[in-house]
Protein backbone atom coordinates (compact mmCIF):
# COMPACT_ATOMS: atom_id res chain seq x y z
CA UNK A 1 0.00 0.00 0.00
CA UNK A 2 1.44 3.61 -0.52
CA UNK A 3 2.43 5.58 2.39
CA UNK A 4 0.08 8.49 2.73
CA UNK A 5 2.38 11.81 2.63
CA UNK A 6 1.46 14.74 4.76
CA UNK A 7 0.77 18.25 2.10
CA UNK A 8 4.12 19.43 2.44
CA UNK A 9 5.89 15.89 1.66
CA UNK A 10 3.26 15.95 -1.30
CA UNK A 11 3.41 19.15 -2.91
CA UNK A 12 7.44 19.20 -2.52
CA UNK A 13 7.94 15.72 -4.31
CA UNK A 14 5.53 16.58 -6.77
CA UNK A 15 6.97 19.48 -7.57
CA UNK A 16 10.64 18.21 -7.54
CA UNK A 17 9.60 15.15 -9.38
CA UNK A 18 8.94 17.52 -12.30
CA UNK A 19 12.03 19.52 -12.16
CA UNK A 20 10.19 23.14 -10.99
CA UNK A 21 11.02 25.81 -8.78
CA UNK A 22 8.73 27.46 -5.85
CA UNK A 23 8.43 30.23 -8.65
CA UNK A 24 7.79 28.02 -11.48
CA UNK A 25 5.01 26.45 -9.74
CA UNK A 26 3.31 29.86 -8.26
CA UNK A 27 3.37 31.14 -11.43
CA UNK A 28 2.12 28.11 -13.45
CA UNK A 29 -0.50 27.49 -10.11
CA UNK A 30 -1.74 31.35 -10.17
CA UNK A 31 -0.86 31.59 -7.53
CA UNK A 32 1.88 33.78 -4.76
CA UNK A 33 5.41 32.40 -4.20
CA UNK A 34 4.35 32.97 -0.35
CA UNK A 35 1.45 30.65 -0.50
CA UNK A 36 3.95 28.19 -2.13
CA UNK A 37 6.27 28.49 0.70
CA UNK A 38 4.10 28.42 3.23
CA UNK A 39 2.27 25.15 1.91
CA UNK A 40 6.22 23.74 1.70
CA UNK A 41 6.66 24.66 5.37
CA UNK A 42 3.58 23.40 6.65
CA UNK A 43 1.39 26.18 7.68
CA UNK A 44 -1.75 24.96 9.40
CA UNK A 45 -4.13 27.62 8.09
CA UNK A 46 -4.14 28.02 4.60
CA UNK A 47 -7.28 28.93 1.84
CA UNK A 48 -8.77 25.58 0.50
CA UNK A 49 -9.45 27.10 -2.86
CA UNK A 50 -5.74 27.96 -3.22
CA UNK A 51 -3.93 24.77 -2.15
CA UNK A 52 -6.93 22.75 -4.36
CA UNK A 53 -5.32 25.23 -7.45
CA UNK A 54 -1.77 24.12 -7.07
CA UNK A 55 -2.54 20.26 -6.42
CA UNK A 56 -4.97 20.60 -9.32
CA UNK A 57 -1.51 20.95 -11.21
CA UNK A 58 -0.73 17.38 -10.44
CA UNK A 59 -4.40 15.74 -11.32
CA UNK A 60 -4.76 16.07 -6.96
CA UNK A 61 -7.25 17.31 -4.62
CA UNK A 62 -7.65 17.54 -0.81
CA UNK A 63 -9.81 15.27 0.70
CA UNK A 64 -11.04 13.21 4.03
CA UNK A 65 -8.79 10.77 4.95
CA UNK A 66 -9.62 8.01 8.01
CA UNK A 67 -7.66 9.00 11.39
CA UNK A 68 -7.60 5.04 11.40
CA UNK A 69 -6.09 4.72 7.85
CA UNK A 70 -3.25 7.41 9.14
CA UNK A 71 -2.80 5.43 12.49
CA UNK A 72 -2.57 2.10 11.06
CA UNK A 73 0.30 3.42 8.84
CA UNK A 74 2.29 4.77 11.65
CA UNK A 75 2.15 1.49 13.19
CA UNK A 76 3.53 -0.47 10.14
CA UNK A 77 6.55 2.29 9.69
């Protein structure tokens, strides 16, 4: 089963994956290289609309996920 990466994790190996900068992907996103940063840095309160824009970039959207689902794969790391 895949691991289950917090945003940060995500949105940084996403965007390294395809070889782009914290610019390149506010830009291509619509969005400010501060909102970038701060999603890379883990800031707890951030617009839904935004970060949904910038996953949207990799075919991704927030959603739900089971407090069990998230325990049970602590336990197996």
């Amino acid at each position: 089963m895949e691991k289950h990466l917090n945003l940060k994790e995500f949105l940084k190996q996403k965007r390294k994956s395809v070889n782009m900068t914290q610019v390149d992907l506010a830009e291509k996103a619509g969005v400010g290289l501060r909102f970038i940063r701060e999603l890379e840095q883990g800031k707890t309160t951030l617009r839904l609309d935004k970060v949904n824009q910038v996953l949207d970039l990799f075919g991704h959207k927030m959603a739900p996920v089971s407090d069990k689902l998230i325990e049970s794969e602590n336990e197996e790391s």
